[in-house]
C-alpha atoms as a PDB file:
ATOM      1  CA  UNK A   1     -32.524-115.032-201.424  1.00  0.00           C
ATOM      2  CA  UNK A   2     -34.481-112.411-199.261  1.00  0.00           C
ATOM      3  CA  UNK A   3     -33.182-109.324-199.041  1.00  0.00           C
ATOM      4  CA  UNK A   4     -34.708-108.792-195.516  1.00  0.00           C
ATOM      5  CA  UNK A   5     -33.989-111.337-192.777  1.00  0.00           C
ATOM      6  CA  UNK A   6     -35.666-109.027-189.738  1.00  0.00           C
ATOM      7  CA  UNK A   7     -32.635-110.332-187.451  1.00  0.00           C
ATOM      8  CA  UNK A   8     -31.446-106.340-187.415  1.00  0.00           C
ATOM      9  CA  UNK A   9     -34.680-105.252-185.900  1.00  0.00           C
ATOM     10  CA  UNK A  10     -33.874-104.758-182.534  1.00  0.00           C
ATOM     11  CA  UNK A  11     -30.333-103.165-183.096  1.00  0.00           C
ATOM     12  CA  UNK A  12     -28.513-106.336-183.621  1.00  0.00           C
ATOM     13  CA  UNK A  13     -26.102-107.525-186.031  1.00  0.00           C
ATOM     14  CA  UNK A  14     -23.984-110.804-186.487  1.00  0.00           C
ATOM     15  CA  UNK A  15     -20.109-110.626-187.317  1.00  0.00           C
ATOM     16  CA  UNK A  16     -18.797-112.959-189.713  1.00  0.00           C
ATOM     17  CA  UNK A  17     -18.261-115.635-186.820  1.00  0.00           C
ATOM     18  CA  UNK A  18     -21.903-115.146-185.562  1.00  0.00           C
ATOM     19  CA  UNK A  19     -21.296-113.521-183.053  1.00  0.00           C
ATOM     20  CA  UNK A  20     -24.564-110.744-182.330  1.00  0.00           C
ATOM     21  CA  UNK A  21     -23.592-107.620-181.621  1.00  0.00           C
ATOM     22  CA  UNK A  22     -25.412-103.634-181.280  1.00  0.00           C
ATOM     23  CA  UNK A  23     -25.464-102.346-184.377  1.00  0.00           C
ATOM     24  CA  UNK A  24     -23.677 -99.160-183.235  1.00  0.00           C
ATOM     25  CA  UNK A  25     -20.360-101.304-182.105  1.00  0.00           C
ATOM     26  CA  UNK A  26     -17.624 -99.609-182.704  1.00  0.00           C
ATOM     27  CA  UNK A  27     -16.090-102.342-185.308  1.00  0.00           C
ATOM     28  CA  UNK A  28     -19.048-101.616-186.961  1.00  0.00           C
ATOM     29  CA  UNK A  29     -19.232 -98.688-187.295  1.00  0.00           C
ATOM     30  CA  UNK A  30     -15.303 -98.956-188.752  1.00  0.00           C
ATOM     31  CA  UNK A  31     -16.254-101.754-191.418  1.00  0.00           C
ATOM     32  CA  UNK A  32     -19.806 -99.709-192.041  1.00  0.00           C
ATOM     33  CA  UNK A  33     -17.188 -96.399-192.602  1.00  0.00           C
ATOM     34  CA  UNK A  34     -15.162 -98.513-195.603  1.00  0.00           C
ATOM     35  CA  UNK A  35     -18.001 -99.502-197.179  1.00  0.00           C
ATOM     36  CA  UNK A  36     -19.138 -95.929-197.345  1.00  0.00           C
ATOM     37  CA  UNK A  37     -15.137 -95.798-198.784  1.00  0.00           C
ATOM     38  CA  UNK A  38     -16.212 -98.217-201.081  1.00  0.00           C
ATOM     39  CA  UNK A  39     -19.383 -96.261-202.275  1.00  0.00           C
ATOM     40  CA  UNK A  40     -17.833 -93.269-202.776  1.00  0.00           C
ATOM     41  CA  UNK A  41     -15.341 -95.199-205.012  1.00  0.00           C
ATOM     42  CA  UNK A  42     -17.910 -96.576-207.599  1.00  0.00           C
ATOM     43  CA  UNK A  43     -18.786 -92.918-207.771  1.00  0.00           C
ATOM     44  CA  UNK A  44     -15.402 -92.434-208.554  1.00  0.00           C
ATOM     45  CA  UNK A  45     -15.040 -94.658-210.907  1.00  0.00           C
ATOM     46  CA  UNK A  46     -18.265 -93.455-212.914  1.00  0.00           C
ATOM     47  CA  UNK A  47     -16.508 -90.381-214.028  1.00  0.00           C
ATOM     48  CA  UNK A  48     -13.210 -91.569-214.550  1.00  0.00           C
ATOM     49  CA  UNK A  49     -12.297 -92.286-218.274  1.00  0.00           C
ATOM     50  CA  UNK A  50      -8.723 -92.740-217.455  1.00  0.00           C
ATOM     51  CA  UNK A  51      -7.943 -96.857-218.221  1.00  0.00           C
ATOM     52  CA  UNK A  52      -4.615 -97.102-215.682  1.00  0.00           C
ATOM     53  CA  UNK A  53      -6.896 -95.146-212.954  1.00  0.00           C
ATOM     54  CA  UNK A  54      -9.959 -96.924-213.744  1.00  0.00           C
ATOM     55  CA  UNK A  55      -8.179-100.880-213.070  1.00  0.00           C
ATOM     56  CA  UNK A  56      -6.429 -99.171-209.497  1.00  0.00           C
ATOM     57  CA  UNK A  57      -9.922 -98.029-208.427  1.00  0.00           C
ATOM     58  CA  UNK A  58     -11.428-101.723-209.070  1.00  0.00           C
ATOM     59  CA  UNK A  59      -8.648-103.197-207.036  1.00  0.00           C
ATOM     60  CA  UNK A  60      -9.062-100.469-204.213  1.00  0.00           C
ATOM     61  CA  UNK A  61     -12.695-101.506-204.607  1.00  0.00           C
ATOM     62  CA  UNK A  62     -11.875-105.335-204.023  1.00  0.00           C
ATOM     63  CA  UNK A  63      -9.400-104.797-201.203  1.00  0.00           C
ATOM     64  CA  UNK A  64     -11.221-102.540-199.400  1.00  0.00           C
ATOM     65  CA  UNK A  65     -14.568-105.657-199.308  1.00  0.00           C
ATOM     66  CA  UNK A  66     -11.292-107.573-197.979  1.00  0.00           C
ATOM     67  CA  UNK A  67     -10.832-104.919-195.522  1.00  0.00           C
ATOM     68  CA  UNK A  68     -14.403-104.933-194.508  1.00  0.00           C
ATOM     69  CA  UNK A  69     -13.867-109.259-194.010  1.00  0.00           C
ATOM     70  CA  UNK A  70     -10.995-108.537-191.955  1.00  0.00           C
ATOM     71  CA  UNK A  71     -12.372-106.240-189.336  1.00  0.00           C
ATOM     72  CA  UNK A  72     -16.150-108.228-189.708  1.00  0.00           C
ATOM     73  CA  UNK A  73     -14.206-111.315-188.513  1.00  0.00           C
ATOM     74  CA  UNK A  74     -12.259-111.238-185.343  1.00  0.00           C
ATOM     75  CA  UNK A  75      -8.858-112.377-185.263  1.00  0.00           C
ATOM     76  CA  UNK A  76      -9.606-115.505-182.754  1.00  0.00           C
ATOM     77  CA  UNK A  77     -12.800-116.243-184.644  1.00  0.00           C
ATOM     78  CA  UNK A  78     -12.845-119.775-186.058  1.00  0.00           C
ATOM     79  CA  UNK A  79     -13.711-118.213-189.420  1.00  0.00           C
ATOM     80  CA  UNK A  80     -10.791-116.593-189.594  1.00  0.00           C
ATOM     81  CA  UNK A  81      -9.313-119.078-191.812  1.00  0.00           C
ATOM     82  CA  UNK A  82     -11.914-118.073-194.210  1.00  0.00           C
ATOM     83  CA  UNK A  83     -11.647-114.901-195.094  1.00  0.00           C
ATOM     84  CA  UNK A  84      -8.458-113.070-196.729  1.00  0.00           C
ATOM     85  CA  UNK A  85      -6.601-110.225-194.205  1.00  0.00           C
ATOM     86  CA  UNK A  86      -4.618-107.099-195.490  1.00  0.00           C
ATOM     87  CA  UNK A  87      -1.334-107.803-195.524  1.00  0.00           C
ATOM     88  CA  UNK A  88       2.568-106.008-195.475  1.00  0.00           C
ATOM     89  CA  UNK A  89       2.088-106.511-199.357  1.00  0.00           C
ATOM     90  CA  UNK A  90      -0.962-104.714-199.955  1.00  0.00           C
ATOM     91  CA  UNK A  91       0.280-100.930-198.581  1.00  0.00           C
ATOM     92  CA  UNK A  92       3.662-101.484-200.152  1.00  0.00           C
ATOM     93  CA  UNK A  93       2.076-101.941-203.329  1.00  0.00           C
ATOM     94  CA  UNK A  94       0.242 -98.802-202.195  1.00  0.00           C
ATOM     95  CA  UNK A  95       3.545 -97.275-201.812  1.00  0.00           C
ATOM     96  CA  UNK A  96       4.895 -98.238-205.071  1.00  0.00           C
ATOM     97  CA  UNK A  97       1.767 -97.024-206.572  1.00  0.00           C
ATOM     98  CA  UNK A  98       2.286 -93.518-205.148  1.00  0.00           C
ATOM     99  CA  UNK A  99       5.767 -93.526-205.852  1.00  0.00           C
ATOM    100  CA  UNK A 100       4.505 -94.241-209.718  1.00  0.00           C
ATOM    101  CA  UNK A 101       1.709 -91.859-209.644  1.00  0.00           C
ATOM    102  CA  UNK A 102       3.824 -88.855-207.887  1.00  0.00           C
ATOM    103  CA  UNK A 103       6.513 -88.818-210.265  1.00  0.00           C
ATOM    104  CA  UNK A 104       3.659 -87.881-213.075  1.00  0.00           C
ATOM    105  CA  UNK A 105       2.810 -85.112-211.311  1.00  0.00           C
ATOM    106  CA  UNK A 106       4.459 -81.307-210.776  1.00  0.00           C
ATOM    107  CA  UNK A 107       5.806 -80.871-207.286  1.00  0.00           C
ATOM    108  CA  UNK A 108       3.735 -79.750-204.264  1.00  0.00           C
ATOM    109  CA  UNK A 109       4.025 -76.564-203.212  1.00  0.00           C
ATOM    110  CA  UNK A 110       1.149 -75.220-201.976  1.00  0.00           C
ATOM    111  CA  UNK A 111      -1.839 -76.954-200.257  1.00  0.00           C
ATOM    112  CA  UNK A 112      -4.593 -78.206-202.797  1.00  0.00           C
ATOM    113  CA  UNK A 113      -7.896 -77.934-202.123  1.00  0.00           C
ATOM    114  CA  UNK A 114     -10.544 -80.523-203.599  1.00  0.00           C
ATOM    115  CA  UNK A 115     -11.852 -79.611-206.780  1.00  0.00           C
ATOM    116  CA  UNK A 116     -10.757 -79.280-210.633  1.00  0.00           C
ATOM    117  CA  UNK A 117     -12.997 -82.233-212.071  1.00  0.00           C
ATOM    118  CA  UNK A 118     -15.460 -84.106-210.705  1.00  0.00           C
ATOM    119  CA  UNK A 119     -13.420 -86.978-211.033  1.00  0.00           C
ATOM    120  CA  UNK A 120     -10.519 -85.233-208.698  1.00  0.00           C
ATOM    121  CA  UNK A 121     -13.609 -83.526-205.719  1.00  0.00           C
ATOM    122  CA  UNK A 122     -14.827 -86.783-205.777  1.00  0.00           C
ATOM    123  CA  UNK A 123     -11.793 -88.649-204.925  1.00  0.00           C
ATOM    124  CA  UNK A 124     -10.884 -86.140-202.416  1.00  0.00           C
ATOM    125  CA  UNK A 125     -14.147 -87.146-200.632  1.00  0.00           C
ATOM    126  CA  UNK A 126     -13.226 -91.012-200.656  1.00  0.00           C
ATOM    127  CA  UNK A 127      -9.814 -89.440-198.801  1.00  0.00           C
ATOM    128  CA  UNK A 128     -11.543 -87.727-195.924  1.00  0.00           C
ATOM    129  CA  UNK A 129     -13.801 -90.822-195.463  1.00  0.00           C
ATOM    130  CA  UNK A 130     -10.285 -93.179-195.674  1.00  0.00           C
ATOM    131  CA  UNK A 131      -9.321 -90.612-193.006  1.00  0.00           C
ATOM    132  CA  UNK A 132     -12.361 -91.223-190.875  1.00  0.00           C
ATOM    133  CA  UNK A 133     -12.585 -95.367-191.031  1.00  0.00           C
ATOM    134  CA  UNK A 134      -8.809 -94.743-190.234  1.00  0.00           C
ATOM    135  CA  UNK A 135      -9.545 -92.771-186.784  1.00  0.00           C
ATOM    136  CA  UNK A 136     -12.284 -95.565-185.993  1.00  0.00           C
ATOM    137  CA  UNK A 137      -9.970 -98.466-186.567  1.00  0.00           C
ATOM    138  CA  UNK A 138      -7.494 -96.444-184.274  1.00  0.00           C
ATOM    139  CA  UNK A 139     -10.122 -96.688-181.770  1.00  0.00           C
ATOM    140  CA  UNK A 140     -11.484 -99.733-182.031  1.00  0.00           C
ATOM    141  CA  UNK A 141      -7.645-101.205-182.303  1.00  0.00           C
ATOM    142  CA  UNK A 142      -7.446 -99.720-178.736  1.00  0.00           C
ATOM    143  CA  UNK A 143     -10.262-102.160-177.606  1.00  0.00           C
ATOM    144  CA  UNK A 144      -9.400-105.059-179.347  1.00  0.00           C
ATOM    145  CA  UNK A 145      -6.331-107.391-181.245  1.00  0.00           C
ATOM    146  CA  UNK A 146      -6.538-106.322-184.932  1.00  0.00           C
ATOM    147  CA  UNK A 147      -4.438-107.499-187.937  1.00  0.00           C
ATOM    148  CA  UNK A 148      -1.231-105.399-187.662  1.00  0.00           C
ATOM    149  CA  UNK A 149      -1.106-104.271-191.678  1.00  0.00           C
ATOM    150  CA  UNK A 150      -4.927-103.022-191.680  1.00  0.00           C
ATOM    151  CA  UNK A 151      -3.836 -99.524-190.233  1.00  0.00           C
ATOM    152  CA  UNK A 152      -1.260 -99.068-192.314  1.00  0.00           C
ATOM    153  CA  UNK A 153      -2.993 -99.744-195.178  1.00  0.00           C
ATOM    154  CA  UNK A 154      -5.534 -97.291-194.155  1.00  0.00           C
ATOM    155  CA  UNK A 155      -2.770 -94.293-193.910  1.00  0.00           C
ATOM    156  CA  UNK A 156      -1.415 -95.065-197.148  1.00  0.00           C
ATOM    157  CA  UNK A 157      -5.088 -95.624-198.609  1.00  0.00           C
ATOM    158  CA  UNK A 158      -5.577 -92.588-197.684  1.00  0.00           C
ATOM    159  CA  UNK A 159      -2.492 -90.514-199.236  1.00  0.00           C
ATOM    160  CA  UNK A 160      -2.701 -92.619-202.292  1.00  0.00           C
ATOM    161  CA  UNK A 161      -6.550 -91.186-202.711  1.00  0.00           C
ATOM    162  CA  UNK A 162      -5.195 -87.467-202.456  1.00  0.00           C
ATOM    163  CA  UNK A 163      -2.552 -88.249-204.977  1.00  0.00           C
ATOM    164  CA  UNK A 164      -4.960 -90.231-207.333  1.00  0.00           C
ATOM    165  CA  UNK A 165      -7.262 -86.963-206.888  1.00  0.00           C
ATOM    166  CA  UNK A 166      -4.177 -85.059-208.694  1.00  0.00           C
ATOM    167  CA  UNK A 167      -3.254 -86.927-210.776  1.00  0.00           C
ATOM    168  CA  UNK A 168      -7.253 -86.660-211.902  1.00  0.00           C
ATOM    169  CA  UNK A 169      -6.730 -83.203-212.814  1.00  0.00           C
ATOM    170  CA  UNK A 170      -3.595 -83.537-214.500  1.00  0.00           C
ATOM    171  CA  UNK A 171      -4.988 -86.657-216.655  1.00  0.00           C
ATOM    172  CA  UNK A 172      -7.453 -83.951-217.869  1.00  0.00           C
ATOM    173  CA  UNK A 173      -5.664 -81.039-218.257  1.00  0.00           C
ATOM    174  CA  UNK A 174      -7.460 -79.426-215.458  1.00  0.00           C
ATOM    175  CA  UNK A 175      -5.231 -77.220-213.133  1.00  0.00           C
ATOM    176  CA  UNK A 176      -5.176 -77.806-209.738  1.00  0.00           C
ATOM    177  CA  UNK A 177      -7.200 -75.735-206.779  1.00  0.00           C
ATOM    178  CA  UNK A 178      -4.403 -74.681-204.580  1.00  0.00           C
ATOM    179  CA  UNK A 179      -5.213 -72.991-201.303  1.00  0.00           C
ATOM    180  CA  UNK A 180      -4.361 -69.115-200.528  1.00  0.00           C
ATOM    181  CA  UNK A 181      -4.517 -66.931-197.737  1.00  0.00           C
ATOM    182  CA  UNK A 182      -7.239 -64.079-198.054  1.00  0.00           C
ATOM    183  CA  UNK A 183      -7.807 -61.068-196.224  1.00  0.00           C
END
């Protein structure tokens, strides 16, 4: 299989369904944003040593492809069928994850800033980019019908990345970077 097919050349792409659209479409540009999520996960997941981490990254890794199905495939599309959507289930396993995770940790008191290990600055870059695909899909769920557990799972993605980037520095004995005011 070619890597190439030239169809993208004049600022085209095809949805899931086949349906053409510019390649700067906003549900693009919200799948194109997870995939970056999904990058800056297998960076992740190169410097973590951590085995319970490590298997919740690969899963986050797989959902968020699933993700990425979901909002390449319109809800009316007759591929739908096809393709798996987020559901209720996958944020409240989120939930129960954080829940897990959080009760590992020391309580917050202060704001944390990213940083500590690489594993932890890294992670805290997957949660601004979480943030970001989560203020597209806000968007783009203004224009069009959208699965009604993908946002959700976004938010919680997103809270469960800044507690997975503390509980990086606590795995390694690394304190954390809490913020103070200067001057």
């Amino acid at each position: 299989m070619r890597i190439y097919t030239k169809q993208g050349d004049e600022g085209k792409t095809a949805l899931f369904d086949g349906t053409r659209v510019d390649k700067c479409d906003l549900r693009l540009e919200t799948y194109g944003t997870l995939d970056e999520l999904n990058s800056h996960l297998g960076a992740a997941l190169a410097h973590c040593t951590f085995p319970a981490m490590t298997e919740i990254l690969q899963r986050l890794q797989h959902e968020l492809f699933d993700a990425g199905s979901d909002l390449a495939t319109p809800l009316d599309s007759p591929n739908s069928t096809k393709i798996r959507r987020i559901e209720a289930a996958d944020y409240q396993r989120i939930e129960q994850w954080i829940d897990e995770v959080t009760a590992q940790l020391p309580p917050l008191k202060n704001f944390v800033l990213p940083g500590g290990t690489v594993l932890s600055a890294q992670l805290h870059i997957c949660r601004t980019v979480c943030r970001r695909a989560e203020r597209h899909l806000v968007a783009l769920k203004r224009q069009e019908n959208l699965g009604p557990a993908i946002l959700i799972y976004l938010n919680r993605l997103s809270d469960f990345l800044f507690t997975l980037a503390r509980w990086a520095n606590v795995l390694a004995g690394v304190d954390e970077v809490f913020w103070s005011k200067k001057g």
